[in-house]
N, C-alpha and C. Protein backbone atom coordinates (compact mmCIF):
# COMPACT_ATOMS: atom_id res chain seq x y z
N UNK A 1 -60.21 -101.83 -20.47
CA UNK A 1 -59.88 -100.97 -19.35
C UNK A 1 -61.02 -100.95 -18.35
N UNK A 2 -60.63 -101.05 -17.35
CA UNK A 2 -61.31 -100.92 -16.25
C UNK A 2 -60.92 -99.36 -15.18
N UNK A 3 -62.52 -99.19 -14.97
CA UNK A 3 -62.05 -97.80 -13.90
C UNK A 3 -62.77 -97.80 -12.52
N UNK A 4 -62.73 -97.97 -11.36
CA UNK A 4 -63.65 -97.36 -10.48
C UNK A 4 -63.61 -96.28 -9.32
N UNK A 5 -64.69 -96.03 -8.69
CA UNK A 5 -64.36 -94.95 -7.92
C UNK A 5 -65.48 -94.76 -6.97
N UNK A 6 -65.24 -94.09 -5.74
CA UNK A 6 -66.36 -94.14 -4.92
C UNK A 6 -66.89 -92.74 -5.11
N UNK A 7 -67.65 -92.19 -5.93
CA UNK A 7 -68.07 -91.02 -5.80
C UNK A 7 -69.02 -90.14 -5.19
N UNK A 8 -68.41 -89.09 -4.02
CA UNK A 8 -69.72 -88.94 -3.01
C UNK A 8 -70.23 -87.51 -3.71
N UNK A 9 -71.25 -87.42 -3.72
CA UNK A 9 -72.24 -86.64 -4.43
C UNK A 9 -72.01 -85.10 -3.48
N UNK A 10 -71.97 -84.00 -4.20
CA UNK A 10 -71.75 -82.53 -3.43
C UNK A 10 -70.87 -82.58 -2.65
N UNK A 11 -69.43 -83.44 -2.98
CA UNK A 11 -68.40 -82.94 -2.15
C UNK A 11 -67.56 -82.00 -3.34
N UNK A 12 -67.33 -81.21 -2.51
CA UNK A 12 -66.73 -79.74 -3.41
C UNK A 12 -65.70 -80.21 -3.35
N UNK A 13 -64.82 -79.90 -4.61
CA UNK A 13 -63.58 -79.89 -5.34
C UNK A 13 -62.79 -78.56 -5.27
N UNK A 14 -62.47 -78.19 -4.21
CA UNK A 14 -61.50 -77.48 -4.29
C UNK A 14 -60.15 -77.53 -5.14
N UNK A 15 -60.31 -78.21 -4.88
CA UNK A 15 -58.09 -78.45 -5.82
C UNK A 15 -58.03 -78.00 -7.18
N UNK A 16 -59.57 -77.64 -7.95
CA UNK A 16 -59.47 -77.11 -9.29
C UNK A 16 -59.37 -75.62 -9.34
N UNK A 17 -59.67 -75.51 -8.27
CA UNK A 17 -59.82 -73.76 -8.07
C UNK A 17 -58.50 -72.85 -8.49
N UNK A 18 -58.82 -71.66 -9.01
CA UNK A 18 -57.22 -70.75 -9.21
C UNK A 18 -56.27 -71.31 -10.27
N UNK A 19 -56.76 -72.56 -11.26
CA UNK A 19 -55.59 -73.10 -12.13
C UNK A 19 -55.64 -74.40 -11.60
N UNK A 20 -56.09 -75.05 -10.57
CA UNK A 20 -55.98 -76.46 -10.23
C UNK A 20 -54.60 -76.67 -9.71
N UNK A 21 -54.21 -78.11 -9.50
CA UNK A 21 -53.65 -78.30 -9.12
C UNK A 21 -52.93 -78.76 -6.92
N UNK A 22 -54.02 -78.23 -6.59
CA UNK A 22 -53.74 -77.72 -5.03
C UNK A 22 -53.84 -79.57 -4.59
N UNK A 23 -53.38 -79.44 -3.15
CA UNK A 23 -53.55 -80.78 -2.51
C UNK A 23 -53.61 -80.52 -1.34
N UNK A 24 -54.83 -80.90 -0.69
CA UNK A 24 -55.04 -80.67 1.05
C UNK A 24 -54.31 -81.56 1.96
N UNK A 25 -53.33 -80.17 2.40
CA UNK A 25 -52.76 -80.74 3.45
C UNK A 25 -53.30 -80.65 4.56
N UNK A 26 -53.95 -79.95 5.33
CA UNK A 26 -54.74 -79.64 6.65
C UNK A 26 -56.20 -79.51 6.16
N UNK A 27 -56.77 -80.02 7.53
CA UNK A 27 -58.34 -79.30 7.39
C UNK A 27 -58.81 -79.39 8.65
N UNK A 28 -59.92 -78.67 8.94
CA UNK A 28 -59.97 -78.63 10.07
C UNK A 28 -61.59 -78.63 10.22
N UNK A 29 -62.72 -78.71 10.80
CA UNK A 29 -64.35 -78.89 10.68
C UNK A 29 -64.98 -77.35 10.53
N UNK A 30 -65.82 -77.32 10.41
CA UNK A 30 -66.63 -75.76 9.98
C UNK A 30 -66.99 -75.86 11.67
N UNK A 31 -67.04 -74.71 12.47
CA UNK A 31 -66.96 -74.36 13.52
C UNK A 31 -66.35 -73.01 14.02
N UNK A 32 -65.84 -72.21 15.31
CA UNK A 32 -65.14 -71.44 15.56
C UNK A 32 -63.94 -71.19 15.79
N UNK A 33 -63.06 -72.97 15.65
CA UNK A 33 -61.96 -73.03 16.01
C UNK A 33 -60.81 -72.54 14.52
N UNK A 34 -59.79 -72.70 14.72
CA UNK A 34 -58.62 -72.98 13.68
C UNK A 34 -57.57 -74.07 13.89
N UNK A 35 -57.31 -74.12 13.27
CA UNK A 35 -56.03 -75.30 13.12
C UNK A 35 -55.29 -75.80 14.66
N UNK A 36 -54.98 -76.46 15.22
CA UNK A 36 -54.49 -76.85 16.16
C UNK A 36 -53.11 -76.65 16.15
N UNK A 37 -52.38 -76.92 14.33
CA UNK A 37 -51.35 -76.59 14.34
C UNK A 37 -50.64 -75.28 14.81
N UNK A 38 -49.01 -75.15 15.71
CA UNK A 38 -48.57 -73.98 15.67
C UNK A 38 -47.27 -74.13 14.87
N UNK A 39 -47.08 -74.17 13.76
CA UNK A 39 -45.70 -74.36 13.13
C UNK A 39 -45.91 -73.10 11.94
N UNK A 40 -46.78 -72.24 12.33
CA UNK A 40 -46.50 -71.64 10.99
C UNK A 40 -46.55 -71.81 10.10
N UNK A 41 -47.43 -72.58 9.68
CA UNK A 41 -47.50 -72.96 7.87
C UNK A 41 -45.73 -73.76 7.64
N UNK A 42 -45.12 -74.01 8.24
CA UNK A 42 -43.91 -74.29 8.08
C UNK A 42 -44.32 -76.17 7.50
N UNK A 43 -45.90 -76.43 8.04
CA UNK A 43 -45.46 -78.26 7.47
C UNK A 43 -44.98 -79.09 8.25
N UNK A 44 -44.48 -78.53 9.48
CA UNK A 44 -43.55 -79.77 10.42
C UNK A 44 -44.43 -80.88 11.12
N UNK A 45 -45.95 -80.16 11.39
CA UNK A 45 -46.50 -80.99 12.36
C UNK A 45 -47.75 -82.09 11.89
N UNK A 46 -47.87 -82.94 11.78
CA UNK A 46 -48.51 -84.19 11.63
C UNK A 46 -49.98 -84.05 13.05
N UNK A 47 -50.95 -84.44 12.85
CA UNK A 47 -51.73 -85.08 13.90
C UNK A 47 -52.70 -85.21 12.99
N UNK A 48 -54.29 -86.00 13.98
CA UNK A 48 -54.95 -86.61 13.13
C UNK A 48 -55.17 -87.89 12.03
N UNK A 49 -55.88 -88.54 11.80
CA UNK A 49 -56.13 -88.99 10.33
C UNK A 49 -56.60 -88.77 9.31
N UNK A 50 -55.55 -88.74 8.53
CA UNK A 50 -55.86 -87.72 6.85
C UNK A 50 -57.40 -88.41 6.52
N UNK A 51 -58.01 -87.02 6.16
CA UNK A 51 -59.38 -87.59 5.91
C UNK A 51 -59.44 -86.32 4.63
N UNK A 52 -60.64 -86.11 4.58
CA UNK A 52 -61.61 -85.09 2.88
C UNK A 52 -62.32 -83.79 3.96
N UNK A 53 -62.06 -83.27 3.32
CA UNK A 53 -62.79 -81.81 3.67
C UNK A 53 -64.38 -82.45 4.04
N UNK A 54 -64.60 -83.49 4.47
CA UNK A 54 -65.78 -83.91 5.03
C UNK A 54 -65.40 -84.57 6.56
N UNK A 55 -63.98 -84.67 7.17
CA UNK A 55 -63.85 -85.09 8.05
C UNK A 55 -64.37 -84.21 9.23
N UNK A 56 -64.79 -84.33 10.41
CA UNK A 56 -65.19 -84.68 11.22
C UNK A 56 -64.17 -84.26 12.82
N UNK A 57 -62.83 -84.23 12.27
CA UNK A 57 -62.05 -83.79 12.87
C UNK A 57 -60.80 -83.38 12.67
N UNK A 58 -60.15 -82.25 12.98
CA UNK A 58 -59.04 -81.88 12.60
C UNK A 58 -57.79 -82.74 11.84
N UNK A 59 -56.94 -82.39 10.92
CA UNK A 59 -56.07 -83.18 10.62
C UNK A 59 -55.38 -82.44 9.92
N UNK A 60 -53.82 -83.18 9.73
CA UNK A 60 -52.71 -82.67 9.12
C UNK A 60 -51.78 -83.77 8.88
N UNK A 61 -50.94 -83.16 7.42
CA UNK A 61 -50.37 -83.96 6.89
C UNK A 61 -48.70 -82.74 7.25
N UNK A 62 -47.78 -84.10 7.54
CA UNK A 62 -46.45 -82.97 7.11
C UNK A 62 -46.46 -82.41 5.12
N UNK A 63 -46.02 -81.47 5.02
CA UNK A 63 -45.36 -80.81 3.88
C UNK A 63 -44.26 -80.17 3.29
N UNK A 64 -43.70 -80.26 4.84
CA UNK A 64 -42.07 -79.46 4.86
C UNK A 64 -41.06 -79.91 3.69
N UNK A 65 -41.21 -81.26 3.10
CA UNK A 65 -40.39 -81.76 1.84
C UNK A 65 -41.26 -81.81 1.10
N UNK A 66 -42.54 -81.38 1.16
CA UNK A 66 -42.45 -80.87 -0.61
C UNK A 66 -42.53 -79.49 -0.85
N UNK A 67 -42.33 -79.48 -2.60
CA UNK A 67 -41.96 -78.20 -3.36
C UNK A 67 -43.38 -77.64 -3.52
N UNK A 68 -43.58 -76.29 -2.70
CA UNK A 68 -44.49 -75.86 -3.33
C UNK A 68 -43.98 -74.19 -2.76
N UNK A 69 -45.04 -73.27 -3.92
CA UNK A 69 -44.46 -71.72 -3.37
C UNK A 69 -45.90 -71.31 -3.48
N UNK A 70 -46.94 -71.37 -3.22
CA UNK A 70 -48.51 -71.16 -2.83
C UNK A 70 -49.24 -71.74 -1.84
N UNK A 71 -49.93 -71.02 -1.36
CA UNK A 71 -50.87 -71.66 0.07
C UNK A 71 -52.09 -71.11 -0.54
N UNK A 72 -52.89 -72.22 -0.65
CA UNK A 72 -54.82 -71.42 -0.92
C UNK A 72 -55.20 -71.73 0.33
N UNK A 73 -56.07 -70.90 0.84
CA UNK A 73 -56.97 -70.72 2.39
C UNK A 73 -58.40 -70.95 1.64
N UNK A 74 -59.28 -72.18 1.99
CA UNK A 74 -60.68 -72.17 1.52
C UNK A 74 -61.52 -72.65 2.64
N UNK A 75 -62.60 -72.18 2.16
CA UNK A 75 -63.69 -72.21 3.49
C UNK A 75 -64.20 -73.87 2.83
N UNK A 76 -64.58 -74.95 3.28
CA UNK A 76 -65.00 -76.13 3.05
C UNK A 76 -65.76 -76.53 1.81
N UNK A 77 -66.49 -75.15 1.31
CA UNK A 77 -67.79 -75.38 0.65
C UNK A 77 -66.96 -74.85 -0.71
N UNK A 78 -66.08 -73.92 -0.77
CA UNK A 78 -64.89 -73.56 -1.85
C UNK A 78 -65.36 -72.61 -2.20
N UNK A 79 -66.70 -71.87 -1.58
CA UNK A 79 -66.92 -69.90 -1.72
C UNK A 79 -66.28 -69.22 -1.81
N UNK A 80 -65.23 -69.42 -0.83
CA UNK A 80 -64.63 -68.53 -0.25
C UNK A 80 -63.52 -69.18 -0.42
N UNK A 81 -62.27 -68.39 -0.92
CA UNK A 81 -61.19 -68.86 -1.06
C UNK A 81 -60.19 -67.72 -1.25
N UNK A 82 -58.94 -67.77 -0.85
CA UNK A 82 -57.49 -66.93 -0.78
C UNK A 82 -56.19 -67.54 -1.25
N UNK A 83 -55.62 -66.88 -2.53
CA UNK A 83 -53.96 -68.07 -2.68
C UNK A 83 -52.80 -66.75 -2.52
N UNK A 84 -52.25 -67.18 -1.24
CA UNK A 84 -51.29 -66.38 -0.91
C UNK A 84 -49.77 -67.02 -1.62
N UNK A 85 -48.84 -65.87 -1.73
CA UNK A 85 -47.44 -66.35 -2.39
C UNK A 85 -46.84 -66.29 -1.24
């Protein structure tokens, strides 16, 4: 068996947080702004290129077809974190 992987050193793992499981759909840079998106958490809107909570600039993935019934809100570094139903 063979395995590899590019592993970048002190990038925080959010997705284990609360039970694991989570998958970043949006992110957006540490700054004053928020999301560009206006859909409401609804998932409809796409922009950007999907990048890691290390990108550089805003981005979003659609989510509207998939199944999920939780939203976690985390600050980049994964201090700070919220999982709304």
């Amino acid at each position: 068996d063979v395995y590899i992987r590019n592993k970048v050193p002190n990038l925080p793992d959010c997705t284990k947080l609360a039970g694991g499981g989570w998958k970043l759909v949006r992110h957006v840079p540490a700054g004053k702004t928020w999301h560009p998106a206006r859909d409401q958490l609804r998932g409809i809107q796409q922009y950007g290129k999907k990048g890691t909570t290390r990108s550089l600039a805003p981005w979003s993935v659609r989510f509207d077809t998939v199944r999920f019934n939780e939203f976690m809100f985390a600050t980049g570094d994964c201090k700070k974190w919220l999982v709304a139903k």
